[in-house]
PDB file of N, CA and C in Angstrom:
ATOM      1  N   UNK A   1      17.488  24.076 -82.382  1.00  0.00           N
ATOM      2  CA  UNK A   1      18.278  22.969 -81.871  1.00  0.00           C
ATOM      3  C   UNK A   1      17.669  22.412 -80.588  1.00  0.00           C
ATOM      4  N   UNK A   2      17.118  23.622 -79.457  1.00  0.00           N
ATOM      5  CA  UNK A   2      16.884  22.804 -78.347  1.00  0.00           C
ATOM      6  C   UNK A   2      15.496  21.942 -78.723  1.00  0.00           C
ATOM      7  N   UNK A   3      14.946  22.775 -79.444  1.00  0.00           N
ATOM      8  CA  UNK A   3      13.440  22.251 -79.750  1.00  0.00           C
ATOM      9  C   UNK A   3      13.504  20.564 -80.399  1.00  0.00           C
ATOM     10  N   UNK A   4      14.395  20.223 -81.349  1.00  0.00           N
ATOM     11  CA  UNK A   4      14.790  19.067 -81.752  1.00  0.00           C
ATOM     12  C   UNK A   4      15.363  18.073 -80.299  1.00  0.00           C
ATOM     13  N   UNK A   5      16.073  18.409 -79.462  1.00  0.00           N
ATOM     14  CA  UNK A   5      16.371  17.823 -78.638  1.00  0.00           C
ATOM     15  C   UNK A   5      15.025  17.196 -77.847  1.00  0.00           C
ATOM     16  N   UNK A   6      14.023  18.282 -77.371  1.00  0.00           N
ATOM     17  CA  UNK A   6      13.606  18.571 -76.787  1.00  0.00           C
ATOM     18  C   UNK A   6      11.693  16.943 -77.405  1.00  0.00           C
ATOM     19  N   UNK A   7      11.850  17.222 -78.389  1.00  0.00           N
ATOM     20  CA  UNK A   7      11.063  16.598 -79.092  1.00  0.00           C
ATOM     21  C   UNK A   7      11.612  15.235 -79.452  1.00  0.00           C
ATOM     22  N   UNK A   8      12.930  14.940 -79.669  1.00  0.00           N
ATOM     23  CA  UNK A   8      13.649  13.859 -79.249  1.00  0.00           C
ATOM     24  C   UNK A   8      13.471  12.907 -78.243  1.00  0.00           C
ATOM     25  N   UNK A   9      13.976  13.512 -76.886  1.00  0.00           N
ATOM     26  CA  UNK A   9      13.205  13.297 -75.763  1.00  0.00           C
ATOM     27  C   UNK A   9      11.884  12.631 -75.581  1.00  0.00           C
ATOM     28  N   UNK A  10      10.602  13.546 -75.880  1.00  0.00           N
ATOM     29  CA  UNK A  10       9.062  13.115 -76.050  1.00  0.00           C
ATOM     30  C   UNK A  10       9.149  11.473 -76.831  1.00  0.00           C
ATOM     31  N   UNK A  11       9.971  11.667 -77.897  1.00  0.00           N
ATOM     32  CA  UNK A  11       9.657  10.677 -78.796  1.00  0.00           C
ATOM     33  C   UNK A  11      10.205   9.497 -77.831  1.00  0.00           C
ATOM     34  N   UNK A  12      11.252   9.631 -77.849  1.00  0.00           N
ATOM     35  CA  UNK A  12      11.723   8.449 -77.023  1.00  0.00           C
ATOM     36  C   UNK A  12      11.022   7.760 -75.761  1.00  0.00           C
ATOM     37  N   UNK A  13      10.402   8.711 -75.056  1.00  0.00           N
ATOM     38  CA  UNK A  13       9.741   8.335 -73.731  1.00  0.00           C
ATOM     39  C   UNK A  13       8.285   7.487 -74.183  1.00  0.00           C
ATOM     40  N   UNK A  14       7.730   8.096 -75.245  1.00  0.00           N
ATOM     41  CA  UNK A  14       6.509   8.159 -76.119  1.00  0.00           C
ATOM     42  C   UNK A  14       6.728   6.355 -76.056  1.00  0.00           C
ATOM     43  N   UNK A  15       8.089   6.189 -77.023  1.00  0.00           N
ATOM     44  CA  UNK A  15       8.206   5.002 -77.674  1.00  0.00           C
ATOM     45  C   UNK A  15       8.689   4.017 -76.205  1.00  0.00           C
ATOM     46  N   UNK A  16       8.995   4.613 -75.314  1.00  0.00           N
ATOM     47  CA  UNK A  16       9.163   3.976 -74.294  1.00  0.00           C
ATOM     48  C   UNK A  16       8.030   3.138 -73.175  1.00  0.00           C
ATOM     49  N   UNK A  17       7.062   4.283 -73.453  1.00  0.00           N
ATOM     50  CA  UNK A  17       5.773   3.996 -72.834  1.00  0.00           C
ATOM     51  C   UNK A  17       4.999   2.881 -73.464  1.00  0.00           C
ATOM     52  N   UNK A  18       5.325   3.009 -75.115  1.00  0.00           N
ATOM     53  CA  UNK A  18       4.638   1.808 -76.008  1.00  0.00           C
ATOM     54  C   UNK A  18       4.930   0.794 -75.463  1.00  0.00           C
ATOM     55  N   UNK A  19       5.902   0.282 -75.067  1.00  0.00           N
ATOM     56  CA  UNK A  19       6.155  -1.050 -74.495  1.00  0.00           C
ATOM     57  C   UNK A  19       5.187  -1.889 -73.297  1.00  0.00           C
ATOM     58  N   UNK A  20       4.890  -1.239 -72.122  1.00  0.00           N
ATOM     59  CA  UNK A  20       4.252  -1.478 -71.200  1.00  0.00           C
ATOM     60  C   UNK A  20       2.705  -1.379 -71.841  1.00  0.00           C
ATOM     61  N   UNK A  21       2.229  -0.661 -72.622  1.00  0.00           N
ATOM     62  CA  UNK A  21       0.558  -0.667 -73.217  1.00  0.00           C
ATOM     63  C   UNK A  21       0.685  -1.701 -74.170  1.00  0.00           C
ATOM     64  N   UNK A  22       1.802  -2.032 -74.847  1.00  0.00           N
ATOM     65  CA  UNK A  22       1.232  -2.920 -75.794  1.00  0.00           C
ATOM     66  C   UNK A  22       0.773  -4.416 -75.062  1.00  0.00           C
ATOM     67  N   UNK A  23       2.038  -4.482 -74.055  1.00  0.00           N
ATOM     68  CA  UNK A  23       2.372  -6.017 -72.969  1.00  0.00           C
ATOM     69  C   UNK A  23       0.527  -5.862 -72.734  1.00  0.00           C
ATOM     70  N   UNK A  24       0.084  -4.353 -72.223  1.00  0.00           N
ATOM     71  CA  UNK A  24      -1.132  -4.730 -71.641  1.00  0.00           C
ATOM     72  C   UNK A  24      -2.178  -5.614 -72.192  1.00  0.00           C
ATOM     73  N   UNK A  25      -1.697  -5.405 -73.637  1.00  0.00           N
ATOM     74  CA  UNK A  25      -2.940  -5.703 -74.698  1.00  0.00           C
ATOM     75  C   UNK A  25      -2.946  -7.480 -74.503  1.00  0.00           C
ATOM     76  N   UNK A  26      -1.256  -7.790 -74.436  1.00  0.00           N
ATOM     77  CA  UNK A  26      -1.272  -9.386 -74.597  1.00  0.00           C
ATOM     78  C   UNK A  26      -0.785 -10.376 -72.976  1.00  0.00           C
ATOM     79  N   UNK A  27      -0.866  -9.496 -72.427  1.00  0.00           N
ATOM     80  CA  UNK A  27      -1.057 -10.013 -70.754  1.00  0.00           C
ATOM     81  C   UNK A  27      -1.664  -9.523 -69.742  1.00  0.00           C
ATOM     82  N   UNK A  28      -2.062 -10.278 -69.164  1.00  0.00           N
ATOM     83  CA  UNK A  28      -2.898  -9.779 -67.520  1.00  0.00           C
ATOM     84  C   UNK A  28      -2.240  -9.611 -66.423  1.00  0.00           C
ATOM     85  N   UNK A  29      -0.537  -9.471 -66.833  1.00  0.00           N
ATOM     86  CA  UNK A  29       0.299  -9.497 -65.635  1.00  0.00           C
ATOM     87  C   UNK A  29       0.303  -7.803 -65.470  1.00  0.00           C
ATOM     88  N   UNK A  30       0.720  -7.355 -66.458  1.00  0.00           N
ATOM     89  CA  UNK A  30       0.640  -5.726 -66.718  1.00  0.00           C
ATOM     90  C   UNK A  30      -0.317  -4.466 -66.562  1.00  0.00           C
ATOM     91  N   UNK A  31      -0.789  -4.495 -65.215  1.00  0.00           N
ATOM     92  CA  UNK A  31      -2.014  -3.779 -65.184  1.00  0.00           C
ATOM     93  C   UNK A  31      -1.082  -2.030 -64.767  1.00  0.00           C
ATOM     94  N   UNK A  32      -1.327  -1.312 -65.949  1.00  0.00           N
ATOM     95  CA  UNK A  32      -0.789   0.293 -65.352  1.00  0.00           C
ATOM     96  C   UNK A  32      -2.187   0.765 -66.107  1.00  0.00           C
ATOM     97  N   UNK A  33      -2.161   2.139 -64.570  1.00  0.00           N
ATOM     98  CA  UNK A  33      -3.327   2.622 -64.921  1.00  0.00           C
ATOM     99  C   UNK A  33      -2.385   3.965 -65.144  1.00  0.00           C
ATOM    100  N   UNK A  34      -3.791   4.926 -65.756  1.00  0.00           N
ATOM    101  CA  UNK A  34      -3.217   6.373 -65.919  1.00  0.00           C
ATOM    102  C   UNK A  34      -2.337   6.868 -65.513  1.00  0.00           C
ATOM    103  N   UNK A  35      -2.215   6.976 -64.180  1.00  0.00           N
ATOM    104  CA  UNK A  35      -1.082   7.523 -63.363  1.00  0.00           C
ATOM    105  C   UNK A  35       0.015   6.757 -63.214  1.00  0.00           C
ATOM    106  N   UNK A  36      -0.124   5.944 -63.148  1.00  0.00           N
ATOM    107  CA  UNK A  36       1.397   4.934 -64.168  1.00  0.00           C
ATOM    108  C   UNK A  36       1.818   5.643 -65.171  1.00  0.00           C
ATOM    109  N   UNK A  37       1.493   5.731 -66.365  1.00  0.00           N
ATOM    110  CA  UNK A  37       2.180   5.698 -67.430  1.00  0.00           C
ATOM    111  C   UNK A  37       2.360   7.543 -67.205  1.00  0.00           C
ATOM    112  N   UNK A  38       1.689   8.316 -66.187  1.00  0.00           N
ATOM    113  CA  UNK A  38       2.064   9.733 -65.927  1.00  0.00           C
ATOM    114  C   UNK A  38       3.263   9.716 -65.786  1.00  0.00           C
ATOM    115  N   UNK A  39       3.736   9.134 -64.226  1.00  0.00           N
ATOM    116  CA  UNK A  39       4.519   8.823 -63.114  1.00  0.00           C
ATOM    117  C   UNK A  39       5.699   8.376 -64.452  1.00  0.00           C
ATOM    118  N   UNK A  40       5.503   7.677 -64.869  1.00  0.00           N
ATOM    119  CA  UNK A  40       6.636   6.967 -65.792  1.00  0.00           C
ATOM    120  C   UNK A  40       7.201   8.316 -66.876  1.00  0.00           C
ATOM    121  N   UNK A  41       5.988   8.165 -67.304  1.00  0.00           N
ATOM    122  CA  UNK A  41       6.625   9.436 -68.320  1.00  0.00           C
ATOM    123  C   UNK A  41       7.108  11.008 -67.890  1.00  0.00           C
ATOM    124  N   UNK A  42       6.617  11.326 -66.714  1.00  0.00           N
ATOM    125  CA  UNK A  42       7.865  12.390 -66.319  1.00  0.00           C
ATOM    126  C   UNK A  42       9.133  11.999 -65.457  1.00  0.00           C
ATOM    127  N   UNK A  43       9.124  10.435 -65.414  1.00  0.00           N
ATOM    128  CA  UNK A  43      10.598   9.830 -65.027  1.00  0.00           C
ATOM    129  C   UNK A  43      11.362  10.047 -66.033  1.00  0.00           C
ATOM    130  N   UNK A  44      10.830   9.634 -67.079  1.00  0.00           N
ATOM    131  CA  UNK A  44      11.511   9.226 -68.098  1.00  0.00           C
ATOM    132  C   UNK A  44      12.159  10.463 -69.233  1.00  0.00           C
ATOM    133  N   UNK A  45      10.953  11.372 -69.138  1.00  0.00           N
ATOM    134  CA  UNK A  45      11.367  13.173 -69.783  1.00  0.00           C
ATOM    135  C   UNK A  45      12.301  13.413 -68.914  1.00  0.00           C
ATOM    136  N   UNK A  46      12.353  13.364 -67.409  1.00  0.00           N
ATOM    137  CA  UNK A  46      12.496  14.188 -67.089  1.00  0.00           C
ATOM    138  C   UNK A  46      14.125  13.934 -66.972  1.00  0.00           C
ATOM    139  N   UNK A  47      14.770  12.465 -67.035  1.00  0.00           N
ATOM    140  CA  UNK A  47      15.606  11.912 -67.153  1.00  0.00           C
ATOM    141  C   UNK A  47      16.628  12.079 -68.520  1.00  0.00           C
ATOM    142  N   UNK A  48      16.111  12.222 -69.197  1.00  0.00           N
ATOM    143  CA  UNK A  48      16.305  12.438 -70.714  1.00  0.00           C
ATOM    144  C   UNK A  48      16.471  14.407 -70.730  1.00  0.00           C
ATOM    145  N   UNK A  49      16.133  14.823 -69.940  1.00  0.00           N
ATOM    146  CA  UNK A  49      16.191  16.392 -70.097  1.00  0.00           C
ATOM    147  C   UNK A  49      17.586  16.210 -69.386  1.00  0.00           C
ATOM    148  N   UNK A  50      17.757  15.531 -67.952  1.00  0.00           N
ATOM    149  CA  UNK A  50      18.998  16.015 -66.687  1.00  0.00           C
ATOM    150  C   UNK A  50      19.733  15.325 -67.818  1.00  0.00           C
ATOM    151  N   UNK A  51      20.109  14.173 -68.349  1.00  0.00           N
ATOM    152  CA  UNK A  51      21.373  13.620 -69.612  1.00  0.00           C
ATOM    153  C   UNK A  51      21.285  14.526 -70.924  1.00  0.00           C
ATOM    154  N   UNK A  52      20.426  15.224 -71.094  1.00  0.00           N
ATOM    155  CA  UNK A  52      20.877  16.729 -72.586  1.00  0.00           C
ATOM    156  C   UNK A  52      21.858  18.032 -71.820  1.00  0.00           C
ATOM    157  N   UNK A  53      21.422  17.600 -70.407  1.00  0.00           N
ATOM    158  CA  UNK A  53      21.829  19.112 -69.504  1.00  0.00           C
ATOM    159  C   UNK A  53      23.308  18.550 -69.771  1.00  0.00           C
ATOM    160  N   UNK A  54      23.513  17.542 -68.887  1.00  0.00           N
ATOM    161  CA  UNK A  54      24.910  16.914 -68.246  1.00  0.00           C
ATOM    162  C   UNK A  54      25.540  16.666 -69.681  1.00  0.00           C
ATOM    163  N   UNK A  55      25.583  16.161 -70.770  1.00  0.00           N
ATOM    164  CA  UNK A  55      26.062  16.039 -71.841  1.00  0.00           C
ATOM    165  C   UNK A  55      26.542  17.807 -72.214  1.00  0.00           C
ATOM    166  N   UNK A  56      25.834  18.721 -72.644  1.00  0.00           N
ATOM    167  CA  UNK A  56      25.870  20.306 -72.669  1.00  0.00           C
ATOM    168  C   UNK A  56      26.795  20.709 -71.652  1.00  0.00           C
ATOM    169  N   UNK A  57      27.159  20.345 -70.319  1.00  0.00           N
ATOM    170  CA  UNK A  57      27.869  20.992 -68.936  1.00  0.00           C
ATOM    171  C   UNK A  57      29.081  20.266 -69.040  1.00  0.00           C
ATOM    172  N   UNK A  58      29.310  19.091 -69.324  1.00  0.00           N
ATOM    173  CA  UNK A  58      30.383  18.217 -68.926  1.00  0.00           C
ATOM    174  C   UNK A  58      30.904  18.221 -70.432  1.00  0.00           C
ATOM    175  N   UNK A  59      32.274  18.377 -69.986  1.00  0.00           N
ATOM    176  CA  UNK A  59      33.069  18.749 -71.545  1.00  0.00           C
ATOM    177  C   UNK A  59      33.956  16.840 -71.800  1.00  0.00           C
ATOM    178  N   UNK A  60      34.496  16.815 -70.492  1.00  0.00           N
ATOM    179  CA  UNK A  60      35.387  15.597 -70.067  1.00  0.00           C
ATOM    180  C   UNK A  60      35.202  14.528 -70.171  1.00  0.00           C
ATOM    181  N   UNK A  61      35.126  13.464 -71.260  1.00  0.00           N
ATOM    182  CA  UNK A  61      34.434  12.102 -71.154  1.00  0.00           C
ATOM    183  C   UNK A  61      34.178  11.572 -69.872  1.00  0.00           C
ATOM    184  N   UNK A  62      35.043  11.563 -69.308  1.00  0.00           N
ATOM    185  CA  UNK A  62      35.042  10.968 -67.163  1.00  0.00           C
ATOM    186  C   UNK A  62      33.802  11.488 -66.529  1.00  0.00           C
ATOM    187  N   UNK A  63      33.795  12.955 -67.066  1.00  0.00           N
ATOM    188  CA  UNK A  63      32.205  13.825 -66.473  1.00  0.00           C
ATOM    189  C   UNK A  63      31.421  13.358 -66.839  1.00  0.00           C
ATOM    190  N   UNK A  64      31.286  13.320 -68.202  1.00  0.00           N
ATOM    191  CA  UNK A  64      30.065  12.801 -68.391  1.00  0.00           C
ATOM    192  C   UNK A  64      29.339  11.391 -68.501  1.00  0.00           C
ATOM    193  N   UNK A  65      30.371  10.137 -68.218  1.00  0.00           N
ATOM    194  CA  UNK A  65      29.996   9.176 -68.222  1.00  0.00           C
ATOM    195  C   UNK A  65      29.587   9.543 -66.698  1.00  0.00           C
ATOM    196  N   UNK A  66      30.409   9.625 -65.330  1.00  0.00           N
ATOM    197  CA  UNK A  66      29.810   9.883 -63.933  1.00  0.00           C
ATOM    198  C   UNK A  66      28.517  10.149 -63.936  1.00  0.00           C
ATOM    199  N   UNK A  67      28.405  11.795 -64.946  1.00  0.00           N
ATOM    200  CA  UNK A  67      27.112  12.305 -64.871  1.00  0.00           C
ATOM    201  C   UNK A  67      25.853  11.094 -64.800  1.00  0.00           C
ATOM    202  N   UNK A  68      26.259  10.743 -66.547  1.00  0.00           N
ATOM    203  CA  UNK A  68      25.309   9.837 -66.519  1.00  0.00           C
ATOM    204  C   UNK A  68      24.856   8.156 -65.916  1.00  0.00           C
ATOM    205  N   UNK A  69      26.226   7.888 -65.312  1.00  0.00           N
ATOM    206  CA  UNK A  69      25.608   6.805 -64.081  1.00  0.00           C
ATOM    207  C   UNK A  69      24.569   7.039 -63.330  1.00  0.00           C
ATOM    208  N   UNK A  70      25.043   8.628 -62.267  1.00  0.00           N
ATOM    209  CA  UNK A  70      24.444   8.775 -61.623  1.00  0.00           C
ATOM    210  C   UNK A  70      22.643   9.454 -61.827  1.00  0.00           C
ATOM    211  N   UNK A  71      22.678  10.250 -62.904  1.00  0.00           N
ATOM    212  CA  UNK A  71      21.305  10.379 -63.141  1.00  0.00           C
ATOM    213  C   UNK A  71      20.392   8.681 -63.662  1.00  0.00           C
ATOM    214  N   UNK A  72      20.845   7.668 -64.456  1.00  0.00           N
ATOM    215  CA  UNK A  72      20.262   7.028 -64.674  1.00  0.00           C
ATOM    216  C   UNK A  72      20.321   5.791 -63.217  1.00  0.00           C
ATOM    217  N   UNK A  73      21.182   6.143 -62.468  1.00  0.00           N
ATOM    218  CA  UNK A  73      20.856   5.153 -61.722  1.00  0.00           C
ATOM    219  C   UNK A  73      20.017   5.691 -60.001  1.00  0.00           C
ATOM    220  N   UNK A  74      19.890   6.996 -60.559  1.00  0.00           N
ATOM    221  CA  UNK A  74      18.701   7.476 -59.937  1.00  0.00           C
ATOM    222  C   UNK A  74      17.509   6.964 -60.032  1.00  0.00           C
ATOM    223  N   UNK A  75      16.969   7.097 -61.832  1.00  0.00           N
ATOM    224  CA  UNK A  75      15.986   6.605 -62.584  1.00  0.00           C
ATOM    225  C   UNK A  75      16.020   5.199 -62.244  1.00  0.00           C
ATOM    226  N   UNK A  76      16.418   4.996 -62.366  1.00  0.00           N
ATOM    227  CA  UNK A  76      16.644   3.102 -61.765  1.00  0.00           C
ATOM    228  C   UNK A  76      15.845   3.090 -60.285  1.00  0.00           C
ATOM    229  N   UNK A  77      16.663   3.578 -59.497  1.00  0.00           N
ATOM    230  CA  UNK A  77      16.156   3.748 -57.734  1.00  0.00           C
ATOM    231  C   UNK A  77      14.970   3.815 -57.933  1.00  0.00           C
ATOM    232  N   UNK A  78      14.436   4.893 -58.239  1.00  0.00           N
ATOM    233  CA  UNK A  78      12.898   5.359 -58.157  1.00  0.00           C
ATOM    234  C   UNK A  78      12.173   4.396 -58.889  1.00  0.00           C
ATOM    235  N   UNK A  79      12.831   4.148 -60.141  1.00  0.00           N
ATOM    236  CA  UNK A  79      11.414   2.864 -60.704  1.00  0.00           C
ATOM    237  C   UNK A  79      11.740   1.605 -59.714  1.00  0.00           C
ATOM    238  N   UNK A  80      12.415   1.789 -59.404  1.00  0.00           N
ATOM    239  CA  UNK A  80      12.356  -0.092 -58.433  1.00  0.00           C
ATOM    240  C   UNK A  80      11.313   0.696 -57.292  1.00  0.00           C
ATOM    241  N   UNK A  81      11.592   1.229 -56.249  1.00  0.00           N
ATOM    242  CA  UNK A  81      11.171   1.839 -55.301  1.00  0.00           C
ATOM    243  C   UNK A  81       9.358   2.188 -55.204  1.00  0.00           C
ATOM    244  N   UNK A  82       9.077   2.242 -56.535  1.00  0.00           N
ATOM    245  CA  UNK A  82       7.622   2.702 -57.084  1.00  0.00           C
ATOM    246  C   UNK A  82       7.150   1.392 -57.444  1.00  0.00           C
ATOM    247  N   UNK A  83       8.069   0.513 -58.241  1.00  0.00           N
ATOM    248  CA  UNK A  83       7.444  -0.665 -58.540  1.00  0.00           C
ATOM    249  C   UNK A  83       7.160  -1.948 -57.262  1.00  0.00           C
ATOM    250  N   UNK A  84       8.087  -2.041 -56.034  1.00  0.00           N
ATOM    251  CA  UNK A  84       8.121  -2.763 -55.495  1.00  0.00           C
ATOM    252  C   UNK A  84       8.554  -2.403 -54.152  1.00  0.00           C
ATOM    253  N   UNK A  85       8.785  -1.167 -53.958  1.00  0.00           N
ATOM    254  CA  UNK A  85       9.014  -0.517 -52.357  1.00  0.00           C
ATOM    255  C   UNK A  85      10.079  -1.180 -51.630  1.00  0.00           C
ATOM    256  N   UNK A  86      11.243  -1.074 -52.313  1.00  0.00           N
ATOM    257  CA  UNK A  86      12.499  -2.261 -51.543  1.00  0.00           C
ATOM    258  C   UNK A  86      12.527  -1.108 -50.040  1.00  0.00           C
ATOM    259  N   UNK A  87      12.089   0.420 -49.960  1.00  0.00           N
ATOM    260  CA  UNK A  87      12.754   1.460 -48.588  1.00  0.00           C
ATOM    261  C   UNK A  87      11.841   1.220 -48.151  1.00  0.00           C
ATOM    262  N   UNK A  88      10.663   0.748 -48.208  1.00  0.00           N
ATOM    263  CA  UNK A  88       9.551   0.573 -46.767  1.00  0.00           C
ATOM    264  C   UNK A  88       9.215  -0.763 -45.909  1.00  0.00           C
TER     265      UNK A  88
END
């Protein structure tokens, strides 16, 4: 079971990452290099692991919608913050 979750996850981030490489192929606005699509993809696992946790911990619909505001609007913070530095 966790292993399905777990590979779930991959896939999704996988298919998530497709988006930004394909843009690369058909624009010059989109330049990510390696460590981009690193940086992204353990946002994005790693985001997708804390919402399998919080879904598993939180029994209470109320919990777990909270939960998951707040982890995804973490994920949010940090990709703005990386993409465009709104804290410096």
């Amino acid at each position: 079971m966790k292993s399905q979750s777990l590979l779930r996850s991959l896939a999704a981030t996988i298919i998530i990452l497709l988006i930004p490489a394909a843009a690369m192929l058909f624009a010059d606005d989109v330049q990510w290099g390696v460590a981009d699509f690193a940086i992204m993809g353990v946002l994005l696992f790693g985001t997708a692991l804390l919402l399998q946790w919080a879904l598993a911990r939180f029994t209470q619909p109320a919990q777990r919608l909270a939960a998951a505001v707040v982890i995804i609007g973490a994920l949010l913070l940090v990709w703005v913050q990386l993409a465009v530095g709104i804290f410096s």
